[in-house]
C-alpha atoms as a PDB file:
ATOM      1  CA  UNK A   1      72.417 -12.974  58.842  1.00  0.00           C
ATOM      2  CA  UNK A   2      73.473 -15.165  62.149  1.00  0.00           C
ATOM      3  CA  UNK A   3      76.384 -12.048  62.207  1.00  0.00           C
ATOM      4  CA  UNK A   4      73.928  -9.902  62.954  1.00  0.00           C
ATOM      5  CA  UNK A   5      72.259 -11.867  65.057  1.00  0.00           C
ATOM      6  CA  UNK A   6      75.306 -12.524  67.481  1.00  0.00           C
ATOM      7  CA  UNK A   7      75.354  -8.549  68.796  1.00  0.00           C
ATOM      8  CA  UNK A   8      71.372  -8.022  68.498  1.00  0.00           C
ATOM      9  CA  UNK A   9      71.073 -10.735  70.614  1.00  0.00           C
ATOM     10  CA  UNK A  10      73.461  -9.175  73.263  1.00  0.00           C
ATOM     11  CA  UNK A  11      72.243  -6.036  72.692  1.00  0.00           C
ATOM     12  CA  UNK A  12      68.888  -7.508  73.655  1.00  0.00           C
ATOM     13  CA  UNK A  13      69.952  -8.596  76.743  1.00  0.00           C
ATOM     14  CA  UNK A  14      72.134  -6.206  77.923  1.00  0.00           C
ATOM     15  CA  UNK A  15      69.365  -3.648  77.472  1.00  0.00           C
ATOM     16  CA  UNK A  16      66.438  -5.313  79.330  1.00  0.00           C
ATOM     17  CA  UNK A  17      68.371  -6.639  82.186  1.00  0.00           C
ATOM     18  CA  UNK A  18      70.013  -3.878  83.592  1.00  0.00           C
ATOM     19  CA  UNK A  19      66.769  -1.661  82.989  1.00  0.00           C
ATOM     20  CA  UNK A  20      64.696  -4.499  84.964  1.00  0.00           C
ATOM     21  CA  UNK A  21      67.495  -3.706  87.863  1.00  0.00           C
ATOM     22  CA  UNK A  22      67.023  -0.040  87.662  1.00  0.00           C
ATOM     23  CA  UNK A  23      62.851   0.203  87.439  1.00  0.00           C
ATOM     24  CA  UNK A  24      62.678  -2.465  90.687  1.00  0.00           C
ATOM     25  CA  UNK A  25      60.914  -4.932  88.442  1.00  0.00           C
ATOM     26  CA  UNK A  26      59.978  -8.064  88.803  1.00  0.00           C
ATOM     27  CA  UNK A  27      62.026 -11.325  86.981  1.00  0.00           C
ATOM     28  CA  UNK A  28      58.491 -11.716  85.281  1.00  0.00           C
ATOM     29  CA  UNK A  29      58.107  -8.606  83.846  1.00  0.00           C
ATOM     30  CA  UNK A  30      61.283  -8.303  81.356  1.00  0.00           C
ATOM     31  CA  UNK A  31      62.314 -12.109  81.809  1.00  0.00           C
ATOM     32  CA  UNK A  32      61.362 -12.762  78.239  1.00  0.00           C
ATOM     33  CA  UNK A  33      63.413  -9.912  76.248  1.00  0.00           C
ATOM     34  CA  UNK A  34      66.399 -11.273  78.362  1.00  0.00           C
ATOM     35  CA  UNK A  35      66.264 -14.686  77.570  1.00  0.00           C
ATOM     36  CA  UNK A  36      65.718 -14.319  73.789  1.00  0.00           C
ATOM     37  CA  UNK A  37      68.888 -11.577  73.410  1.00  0.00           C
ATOM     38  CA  UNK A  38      70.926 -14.988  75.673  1.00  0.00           C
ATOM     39  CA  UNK A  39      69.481 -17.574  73.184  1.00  0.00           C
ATOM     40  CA  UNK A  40      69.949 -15.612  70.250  1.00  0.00           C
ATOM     41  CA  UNK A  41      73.754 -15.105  71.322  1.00  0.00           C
ATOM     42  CA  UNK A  42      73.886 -18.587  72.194  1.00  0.00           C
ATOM     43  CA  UNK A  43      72.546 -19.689  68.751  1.00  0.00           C
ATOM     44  CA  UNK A  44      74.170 -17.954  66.824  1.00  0.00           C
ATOM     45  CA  UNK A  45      77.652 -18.135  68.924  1.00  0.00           C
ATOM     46  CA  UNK A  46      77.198 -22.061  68.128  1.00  0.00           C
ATOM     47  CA  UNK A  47      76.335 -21.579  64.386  1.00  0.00           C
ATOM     48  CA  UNK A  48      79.321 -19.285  63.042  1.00  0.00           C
ATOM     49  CA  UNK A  49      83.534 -19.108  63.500  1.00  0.00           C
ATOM     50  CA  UNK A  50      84.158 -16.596  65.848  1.00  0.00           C
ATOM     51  CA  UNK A  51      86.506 -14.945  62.895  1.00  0.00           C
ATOM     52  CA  UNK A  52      83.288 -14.709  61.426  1.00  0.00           C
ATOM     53  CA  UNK A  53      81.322 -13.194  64.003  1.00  0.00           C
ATOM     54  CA  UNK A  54      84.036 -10.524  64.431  1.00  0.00           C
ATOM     55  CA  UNK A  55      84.161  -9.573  60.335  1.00  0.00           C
ATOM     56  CA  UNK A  56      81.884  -6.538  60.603  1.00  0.00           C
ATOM     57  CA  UNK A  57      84.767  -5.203  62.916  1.00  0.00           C
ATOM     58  CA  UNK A  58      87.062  -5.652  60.661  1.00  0.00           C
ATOM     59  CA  UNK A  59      87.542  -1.385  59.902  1.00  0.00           C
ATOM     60  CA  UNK A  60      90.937  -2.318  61.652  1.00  0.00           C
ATOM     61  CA  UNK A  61      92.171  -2.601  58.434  1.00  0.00           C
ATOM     62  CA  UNK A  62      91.562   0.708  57.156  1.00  0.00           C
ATOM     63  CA  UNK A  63      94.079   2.060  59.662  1.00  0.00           C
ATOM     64  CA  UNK A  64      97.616   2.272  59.398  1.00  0.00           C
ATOM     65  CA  UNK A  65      99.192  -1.085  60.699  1.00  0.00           C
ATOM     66  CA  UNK A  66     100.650  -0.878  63.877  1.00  0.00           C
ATOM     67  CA  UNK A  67     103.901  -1.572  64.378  1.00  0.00           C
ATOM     68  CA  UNK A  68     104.617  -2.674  68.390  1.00  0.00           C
ATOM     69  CA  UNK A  69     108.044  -4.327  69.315  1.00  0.00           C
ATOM     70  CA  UNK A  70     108.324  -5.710  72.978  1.00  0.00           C
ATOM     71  CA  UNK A  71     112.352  -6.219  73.266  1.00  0.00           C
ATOM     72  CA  UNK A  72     113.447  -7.546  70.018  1.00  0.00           C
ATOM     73  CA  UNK A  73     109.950  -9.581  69.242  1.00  0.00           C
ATOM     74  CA  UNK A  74     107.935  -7.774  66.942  1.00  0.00           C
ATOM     75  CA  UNK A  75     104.026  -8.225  67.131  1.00  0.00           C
ATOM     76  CA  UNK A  76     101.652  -9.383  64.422  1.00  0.00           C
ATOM     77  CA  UNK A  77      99.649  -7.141  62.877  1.00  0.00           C
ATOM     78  CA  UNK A  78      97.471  -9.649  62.617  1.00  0.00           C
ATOM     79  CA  UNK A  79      97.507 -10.402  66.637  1.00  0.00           C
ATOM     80  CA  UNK A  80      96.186  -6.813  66.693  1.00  0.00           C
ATOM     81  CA  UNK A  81      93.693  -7.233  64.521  1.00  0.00           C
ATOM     82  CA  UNK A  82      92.368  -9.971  66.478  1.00  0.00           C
ATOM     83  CA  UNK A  83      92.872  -8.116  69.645  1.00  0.00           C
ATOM     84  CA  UNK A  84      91.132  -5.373  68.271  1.00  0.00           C
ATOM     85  CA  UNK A  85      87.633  -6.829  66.924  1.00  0.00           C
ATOM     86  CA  UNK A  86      86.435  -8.313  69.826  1.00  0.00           C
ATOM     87  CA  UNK A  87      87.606  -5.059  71.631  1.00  0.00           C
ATOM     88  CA  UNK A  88      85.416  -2.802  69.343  1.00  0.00           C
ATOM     89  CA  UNK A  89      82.698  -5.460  69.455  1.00  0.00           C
ATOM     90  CA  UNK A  90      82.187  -5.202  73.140  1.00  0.00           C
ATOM     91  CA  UNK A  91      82.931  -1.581  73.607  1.00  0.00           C
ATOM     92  CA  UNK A  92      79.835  -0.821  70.552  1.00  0.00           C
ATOM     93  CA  UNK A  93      77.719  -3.029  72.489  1.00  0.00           C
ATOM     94  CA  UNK A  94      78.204  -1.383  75.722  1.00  0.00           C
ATOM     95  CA  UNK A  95      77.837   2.106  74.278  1.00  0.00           C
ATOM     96  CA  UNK A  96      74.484   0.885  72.318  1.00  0.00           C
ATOM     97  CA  UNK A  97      73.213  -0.269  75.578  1.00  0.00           C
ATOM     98  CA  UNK A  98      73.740   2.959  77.154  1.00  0.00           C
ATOM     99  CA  UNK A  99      72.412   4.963  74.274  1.00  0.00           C
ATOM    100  CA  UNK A 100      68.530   3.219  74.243  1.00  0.00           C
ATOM    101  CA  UNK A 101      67.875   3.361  78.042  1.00  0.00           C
ATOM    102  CA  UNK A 102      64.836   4.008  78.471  1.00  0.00           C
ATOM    103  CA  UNK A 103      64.858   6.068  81.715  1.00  0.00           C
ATOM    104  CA  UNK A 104      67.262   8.075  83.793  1.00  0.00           C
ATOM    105  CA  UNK A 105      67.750   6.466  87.356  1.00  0.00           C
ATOM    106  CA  UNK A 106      66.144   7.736  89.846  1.00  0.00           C
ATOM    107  CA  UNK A 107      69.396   8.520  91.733  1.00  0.00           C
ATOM    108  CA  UNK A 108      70.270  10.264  89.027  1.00  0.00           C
ATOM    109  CA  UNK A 109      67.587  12.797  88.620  1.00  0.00           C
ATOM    110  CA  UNK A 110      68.068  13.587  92.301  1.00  0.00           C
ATOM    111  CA  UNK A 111      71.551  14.733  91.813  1.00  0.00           C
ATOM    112  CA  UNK A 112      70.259  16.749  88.970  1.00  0.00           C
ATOM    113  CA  UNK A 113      67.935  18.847  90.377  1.00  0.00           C
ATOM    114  CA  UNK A 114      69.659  19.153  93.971  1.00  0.00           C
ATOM    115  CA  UNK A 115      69.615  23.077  94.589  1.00  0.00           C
ATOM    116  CA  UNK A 116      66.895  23.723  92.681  1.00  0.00           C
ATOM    117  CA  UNK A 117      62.955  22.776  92.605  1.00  0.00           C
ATOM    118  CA  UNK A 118      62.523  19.504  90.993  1.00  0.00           C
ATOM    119  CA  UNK A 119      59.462  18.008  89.537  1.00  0.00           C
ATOM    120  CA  UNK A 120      56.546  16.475  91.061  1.00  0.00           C
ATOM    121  CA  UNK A 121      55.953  12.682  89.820  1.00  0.00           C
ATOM    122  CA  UNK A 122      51.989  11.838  89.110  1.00  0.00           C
ATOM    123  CA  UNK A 123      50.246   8.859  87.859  1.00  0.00           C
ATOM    124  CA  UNK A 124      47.115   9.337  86.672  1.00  0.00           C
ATOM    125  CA  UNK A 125      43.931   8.121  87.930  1.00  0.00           C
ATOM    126  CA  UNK A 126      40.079   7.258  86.602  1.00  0.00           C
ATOM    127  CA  UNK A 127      41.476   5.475  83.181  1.00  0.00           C
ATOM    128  CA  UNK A 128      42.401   2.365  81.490  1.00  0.00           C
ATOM    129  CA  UNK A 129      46.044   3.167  81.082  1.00  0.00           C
ATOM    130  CA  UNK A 130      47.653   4.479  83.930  1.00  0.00           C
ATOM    131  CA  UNK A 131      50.529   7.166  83.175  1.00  0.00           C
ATOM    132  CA  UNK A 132      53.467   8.360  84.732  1.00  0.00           C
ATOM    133  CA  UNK A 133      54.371  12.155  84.354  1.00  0.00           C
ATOM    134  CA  UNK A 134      56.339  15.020  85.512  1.00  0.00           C
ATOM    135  CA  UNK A 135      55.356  18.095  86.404  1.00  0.00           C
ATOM    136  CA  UNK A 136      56.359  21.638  87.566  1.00  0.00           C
ATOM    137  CA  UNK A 137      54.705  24.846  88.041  1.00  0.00           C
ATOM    138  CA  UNK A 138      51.280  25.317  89.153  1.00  0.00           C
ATOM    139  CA  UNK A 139      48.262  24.476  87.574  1.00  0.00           C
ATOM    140  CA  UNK A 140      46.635  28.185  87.180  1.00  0.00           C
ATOM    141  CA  UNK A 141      49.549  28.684  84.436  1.00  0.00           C
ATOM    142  CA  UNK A 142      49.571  27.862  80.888  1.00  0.00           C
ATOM    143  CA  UNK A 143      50.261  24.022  80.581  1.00  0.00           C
ATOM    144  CA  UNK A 144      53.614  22.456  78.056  1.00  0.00           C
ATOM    145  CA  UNK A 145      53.315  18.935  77.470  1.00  0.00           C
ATOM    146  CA  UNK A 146      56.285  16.994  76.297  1.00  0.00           C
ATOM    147  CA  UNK A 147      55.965  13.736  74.692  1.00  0.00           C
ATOM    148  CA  UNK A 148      58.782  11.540  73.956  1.00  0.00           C
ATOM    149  CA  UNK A 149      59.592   9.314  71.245  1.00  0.00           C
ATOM    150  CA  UNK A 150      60.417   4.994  70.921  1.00  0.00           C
ATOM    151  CA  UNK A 151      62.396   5.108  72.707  1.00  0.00           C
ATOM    152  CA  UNK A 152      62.490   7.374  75.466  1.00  0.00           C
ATOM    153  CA  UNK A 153      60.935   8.607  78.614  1.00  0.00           C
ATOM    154  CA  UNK A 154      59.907  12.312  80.443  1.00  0.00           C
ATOM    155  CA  UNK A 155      63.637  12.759  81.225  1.00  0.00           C
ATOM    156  CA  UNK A 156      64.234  13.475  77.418  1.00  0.00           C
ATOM    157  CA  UNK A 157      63.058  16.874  78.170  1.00  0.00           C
ATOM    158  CA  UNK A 158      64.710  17.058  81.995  1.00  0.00           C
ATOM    159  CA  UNK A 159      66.520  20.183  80.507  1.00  0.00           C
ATOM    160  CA  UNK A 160      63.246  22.281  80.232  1.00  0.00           C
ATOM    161  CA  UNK A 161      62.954  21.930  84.116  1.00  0.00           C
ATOM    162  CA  UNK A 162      66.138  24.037  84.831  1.00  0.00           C
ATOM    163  CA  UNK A 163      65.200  26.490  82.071  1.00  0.00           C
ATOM    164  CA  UNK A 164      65.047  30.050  84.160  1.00  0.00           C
ATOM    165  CA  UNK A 165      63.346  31.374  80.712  1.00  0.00           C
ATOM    166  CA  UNK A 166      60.375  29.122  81.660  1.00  0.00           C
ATOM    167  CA  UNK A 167      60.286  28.640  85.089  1.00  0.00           C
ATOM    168  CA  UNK A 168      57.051  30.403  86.935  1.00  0.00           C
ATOM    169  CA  UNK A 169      55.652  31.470  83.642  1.00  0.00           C
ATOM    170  CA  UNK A 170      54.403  28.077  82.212  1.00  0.00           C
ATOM    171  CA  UNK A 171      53.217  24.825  83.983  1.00  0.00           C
ATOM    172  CA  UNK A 172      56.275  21.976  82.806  1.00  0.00           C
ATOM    173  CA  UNK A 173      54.651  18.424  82.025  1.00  0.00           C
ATOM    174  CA  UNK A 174      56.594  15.700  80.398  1.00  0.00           C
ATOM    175  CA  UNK A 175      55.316  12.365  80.110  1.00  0.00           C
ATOM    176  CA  UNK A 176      55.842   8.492  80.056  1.00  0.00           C
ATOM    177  CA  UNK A 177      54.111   7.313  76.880  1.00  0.00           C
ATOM    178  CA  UNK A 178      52.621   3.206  77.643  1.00  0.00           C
ATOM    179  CA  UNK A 179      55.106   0.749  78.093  1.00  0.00           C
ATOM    180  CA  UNK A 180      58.454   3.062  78.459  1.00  0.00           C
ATOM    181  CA  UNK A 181      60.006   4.699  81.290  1.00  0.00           C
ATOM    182  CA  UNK A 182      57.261   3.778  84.638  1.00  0.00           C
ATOM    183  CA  UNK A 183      53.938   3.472  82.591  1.00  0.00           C
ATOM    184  CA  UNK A 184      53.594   0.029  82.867  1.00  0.00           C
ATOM    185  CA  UNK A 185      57.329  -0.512  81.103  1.00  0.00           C
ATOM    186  CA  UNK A 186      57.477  -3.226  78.778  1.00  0.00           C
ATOM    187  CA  UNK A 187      53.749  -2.830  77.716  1.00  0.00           C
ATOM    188  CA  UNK A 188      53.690  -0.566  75.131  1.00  0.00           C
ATOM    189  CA  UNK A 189      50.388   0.190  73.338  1.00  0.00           C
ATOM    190  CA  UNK A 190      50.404  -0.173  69.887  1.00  0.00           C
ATOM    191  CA  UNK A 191      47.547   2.400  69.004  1.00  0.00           C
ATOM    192  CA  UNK A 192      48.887   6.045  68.575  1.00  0.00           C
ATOM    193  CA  UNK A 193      44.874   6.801  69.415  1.00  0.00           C
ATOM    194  CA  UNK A 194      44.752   4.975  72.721  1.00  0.00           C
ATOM    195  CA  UNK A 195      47.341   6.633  73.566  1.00  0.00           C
ATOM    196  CA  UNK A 196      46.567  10.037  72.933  1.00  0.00           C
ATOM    197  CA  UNK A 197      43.320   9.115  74.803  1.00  0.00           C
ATOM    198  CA  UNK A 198      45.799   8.337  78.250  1.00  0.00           C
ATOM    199  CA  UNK A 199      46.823  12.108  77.694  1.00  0.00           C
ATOM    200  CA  UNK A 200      43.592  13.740  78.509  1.00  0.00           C
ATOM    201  CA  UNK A 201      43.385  13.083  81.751  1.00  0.00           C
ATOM    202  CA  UNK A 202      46.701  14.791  82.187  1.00  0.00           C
ATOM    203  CA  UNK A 203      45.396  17.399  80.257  1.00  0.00           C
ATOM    204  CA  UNK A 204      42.356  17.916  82.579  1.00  0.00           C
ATOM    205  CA  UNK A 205      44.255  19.026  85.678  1.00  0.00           C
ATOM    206  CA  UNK A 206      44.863  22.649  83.947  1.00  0.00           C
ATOM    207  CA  UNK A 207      43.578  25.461  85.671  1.00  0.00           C
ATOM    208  CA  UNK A 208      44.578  27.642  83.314  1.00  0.00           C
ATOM    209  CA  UNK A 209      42.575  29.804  80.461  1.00  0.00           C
ATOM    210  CA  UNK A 210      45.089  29.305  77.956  1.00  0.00           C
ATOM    211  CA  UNK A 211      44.999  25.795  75.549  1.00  0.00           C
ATOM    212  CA  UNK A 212      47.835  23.478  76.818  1.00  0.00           C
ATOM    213  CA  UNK A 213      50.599  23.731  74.120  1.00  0.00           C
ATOM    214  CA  UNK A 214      51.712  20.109  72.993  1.00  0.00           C
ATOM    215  CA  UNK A 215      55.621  19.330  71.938  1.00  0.00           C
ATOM    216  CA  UNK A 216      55.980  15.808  70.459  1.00  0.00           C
ATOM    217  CA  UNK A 217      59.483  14.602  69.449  1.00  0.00           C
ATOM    218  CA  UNK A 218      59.456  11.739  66.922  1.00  0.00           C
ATOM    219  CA  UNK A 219      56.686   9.467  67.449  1.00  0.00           C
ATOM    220  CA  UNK A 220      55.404  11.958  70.227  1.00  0.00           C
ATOM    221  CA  UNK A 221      55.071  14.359  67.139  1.00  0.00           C
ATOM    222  CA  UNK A 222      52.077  12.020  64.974  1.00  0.00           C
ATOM    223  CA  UNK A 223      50.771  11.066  68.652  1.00  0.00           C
ATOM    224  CA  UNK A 224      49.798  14.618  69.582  1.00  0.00           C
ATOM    225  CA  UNK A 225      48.586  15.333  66.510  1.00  0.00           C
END
């Protein structure tokens, strides 16, 4: 158990703190997801043999053992090993940390639609929960919503804006569900009900005679149901 604890903890960290950076929050906002993924890492740094912490690495073994002279010194395979893990342990961390980000930058969904008409960002007004959202087209045509899963944000449907197929035929909205991406991040609401009800107002600004179609991927799915 404190095994896993040593990367979740990191993982914890290393998640919350360069997302704080990237959304211009405050040290308040995320300060507590930070300093539990430290003090788990701490805890559990303290608690178990760093041989130990490194077993789950251990898939070294599986492959062939390298055989590395320098001169006429021949290495260890077990120095490798031990090279290795903490290698692997680092690098999956990093790559985890990457993988759950809730957002894109800002910087980088610039660069992405540079040369072409980008998305206009909305928050919505006259309700309890105020949501962020993308959209593109105007509001006379017949209205997609996107909603994302846990975790996630609009930009998990970024490629839709840059489809030619769709462009000037449908209206493009993708949204930031309560607590992820910048609808009041770190705040998620719990209730798939409330949540749906923060949609309607989004909803609302269609113009158009046609129903808005609704695409929900993973939890998005049960929401807009």
């Amino acid at each position: 158990m404190a095994v896993g604890i040593f990367p979740t903890g990191l993982l914890v960290a290393g998640v919350h703190y360069p997302r704080k950076k990237e959304a211009g929050l405050s040290n308040k906002t995320l300060s507590r997801p930070f300093y539990l993924g430290i003090g788990l890492s701490l805890v559990s740094a303290a608690a178990i043999p760093f041989r130990v912490a490194t077993a789950p690495l251990q898939i070294v073994h599986f492959f062939p053992q390298p055989i590395m002279f320098t001169g006429r010194r021949r290495i260890s395979p077990t120095f490798t090993r031990w090279l290795l893990g903490p290698v692997l342990l680092w690098g999956a961390l990093a790559l985890l940390s990457r993988c759950v980000q809730l957002r894109m930058p800002d910087k980088k969904v610039k660069a992405y639609f540079a040369g072409s008409p980008g998305p206009v960002f909305t928050f919505t007004e006259g309700s309890a929960q105020s949501i962020h959202y993308a959209s593109l087209g105007a509001n006379t045509l017949p209205m997609v919503v996107f909603v994302h899963g846990s975790p996630g944000s609009w930009d998990a449907f970024i490629g839709f804006f840059k489809d030619s197929l769709l462009l000037g035929k449908v209206r493009l909205v993708s949204v930031d569900r309560p607590g992820f991406g910048k609808s009041n991040p770190g705040k998620p609401q719990r209730s798939l009900k409330a949540q749906a009800a923060a949609l309607v107002p989004i909803l609302a600004t269609s113009r158009s005679a046609t129903r808005p179609i609704l695409v929900g991927h993973s939890l998005g799915g049960p929401l807009i149901a």
